[in-house]
C-alpha atoms as a PDB file:
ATOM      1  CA  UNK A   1       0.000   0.000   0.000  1.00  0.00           C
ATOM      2  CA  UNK A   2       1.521   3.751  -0.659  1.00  0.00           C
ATOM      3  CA  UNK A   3       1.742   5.907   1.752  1.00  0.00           C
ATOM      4  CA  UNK A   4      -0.783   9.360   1.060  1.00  0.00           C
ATOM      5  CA  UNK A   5       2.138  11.517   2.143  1.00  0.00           C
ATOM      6  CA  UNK A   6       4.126  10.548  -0.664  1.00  0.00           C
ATOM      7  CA  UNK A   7       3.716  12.313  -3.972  1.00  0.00           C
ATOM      8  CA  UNK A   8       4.017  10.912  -7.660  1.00  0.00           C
ATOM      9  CA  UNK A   9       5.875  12.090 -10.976  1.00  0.00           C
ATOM     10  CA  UNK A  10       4.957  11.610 -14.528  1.00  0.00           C
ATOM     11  CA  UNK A  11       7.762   9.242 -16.164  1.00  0.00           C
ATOM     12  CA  UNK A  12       9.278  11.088 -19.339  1.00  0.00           C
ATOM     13  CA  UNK A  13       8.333   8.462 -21.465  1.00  0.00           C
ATOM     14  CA  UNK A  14       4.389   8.596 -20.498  1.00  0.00           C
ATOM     15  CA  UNK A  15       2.256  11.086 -23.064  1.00  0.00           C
ATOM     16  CA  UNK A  16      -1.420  12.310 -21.733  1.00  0.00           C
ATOM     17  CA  UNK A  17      -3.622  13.712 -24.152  1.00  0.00           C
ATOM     18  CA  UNK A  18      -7.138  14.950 -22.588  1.00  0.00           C
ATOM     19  CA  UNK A  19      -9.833  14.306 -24.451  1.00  0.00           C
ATOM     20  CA  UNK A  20     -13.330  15.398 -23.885  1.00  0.00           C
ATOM     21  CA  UNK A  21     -13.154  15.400 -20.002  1.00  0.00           C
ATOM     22  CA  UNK A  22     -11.560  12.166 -20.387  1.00  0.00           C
ATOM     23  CA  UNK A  23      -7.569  11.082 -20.907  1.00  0.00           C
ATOM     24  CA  UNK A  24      -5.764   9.041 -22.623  1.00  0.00           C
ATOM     25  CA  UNK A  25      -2.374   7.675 -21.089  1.00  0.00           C
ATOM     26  CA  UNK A  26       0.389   6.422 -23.493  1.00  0.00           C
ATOM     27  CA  UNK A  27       3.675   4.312 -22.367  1.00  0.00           C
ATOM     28  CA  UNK A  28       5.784   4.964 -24.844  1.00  0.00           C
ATOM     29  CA  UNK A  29       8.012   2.291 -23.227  1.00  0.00           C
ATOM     30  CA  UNK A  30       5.703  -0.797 -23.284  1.00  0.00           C
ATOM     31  CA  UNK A  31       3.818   0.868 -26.158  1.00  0.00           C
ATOM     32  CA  UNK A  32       0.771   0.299 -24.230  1.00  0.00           C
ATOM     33  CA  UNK A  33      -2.143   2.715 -23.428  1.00  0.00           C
ATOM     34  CA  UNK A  34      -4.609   3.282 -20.456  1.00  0.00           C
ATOM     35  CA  UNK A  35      -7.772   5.068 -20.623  1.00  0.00           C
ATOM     36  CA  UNK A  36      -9.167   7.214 -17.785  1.00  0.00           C
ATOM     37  CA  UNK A  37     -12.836   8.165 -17.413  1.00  0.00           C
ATOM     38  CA  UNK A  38     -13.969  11.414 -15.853  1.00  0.00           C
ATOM     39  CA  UNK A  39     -13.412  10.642 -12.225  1.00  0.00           C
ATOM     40  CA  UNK A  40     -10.228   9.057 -12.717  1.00  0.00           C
ATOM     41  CA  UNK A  41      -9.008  11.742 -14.947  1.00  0.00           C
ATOM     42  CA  UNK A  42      -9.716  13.977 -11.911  1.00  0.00           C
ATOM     43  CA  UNK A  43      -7.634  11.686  -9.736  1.00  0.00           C
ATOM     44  CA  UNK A  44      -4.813  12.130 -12.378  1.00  0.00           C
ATOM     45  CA  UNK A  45      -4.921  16.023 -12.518  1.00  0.00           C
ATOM     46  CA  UNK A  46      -4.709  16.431  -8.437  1.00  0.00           C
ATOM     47  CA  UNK A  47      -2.502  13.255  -7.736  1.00  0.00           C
ATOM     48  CA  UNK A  48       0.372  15.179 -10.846  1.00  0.00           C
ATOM     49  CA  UNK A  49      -0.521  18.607  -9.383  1.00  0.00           C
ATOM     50  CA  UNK A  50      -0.566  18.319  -5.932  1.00  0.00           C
ATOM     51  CA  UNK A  51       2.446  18.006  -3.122  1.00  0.00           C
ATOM     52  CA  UNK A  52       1.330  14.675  -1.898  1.00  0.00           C
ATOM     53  CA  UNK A  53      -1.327  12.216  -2.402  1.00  0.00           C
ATOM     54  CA  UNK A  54      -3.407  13.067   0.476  1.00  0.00           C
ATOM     55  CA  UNK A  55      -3.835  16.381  -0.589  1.00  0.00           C
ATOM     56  CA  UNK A  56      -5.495  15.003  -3.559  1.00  0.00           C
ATOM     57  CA  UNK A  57      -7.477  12.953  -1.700  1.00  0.00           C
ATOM     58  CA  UNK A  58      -8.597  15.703   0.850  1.00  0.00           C
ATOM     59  CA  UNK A  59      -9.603  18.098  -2.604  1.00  0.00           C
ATOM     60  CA  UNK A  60     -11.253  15.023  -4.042  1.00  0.00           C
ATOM     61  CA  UNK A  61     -13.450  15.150  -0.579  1.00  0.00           C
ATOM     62  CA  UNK A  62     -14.646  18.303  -1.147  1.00  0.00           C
ATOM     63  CA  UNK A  63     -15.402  18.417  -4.674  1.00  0.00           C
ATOM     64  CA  UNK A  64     -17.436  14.655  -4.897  1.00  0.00           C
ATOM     65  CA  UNK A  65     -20.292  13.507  -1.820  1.00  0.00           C
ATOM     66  CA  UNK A  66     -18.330   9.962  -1.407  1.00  0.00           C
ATOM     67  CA  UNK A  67     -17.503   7.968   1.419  1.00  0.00           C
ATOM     68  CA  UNK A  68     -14.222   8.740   2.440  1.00  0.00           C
ATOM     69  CA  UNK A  69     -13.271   5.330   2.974  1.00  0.00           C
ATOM     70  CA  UNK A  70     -14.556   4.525  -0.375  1.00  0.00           C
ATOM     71  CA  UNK A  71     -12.791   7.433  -2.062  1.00  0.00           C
ATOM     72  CA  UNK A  72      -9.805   6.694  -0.466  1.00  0.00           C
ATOM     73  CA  UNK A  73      -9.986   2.464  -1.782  1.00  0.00           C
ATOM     74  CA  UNK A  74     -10.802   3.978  -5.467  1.00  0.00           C
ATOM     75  CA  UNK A  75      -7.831   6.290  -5.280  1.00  0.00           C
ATOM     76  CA  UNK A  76      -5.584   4.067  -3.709  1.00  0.00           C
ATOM     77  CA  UNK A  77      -7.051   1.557  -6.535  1.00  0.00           C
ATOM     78  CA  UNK A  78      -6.130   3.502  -9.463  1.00  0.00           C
ATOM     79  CA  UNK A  79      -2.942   4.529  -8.180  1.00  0.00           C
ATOM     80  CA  UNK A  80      -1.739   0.953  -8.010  1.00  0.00           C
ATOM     81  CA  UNK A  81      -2.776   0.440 -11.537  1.00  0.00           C
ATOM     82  CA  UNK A  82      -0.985   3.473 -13.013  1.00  0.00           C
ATOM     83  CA  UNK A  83       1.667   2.852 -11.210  1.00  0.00           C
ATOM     84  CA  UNK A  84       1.970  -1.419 -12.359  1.00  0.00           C
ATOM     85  CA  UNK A  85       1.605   0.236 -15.915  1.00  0.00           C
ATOM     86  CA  UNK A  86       4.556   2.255 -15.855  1.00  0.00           C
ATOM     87  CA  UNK A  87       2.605   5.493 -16.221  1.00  0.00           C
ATOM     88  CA  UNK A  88       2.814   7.072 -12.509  1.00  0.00           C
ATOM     89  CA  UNK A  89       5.909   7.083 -10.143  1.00  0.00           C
ATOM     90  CA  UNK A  90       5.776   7.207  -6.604  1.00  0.00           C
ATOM     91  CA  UNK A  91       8.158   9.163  -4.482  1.00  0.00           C
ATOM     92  CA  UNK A  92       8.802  10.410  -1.028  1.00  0.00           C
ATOM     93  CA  UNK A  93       6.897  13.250  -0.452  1.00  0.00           C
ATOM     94  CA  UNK A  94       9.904  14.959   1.178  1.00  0.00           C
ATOM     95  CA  UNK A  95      12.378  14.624  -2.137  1.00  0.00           C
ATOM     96  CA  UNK A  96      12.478  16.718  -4.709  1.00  0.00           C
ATOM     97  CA  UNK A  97      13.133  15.308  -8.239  1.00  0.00           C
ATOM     98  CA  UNK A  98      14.219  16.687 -12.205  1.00  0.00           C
ATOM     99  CA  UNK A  99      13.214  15.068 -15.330  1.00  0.00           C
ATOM    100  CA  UNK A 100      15.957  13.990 -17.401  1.00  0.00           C
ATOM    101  CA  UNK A 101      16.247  15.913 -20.407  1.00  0.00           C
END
């Protein structure tokens, strides 16, 4: 299980187009692709843009009426699964990092 105080990083080699409210995740490494829906496609934009995980889980609070148990499963969910498909990295929340250019 990952820790919510932890942040994640986009891998160079992942391409997001957004499409409609929806996204479309590329691995240009596996040459695989992974599509999000609305609510996941939320997930993605505060779990990229935020310090730390739980801060996108506390926003996600406030802007959807969900259990926060069950909000906190789904997010946790989908984190797992970007992150087995190469296309989300998790670090300490605590260390800064560069993409390689």
């Amino acid at each position: 299980m990952v820790s919510f105080s932890n942040r994640v990083v986009i891998p160079a080699y992942v391409l997001v187009r957004h499409l409609d409210g929806e996204s479309v995740l590329l691995n240009l490494e596996t040459e695989t692709y992974f599509g999000l829906d609305a609510m996941a496609t939320r997930m993605w934009e505060l779990l990229t843009q935020l310090p730390n995980i739980e801060m996108a889980f506390e926003t996600l609070s406030h802007e959807f009426d969900v259990e926060p148990e069950l909000l906190r499963t789904h997010l946790g969910e989908l984190l797992g699964q970007l992150v087995e498909n190469g296309l989300l990295t998790v670090v300490l929340g605590d260390v800064a990092s560069v993409r390689a250019i």
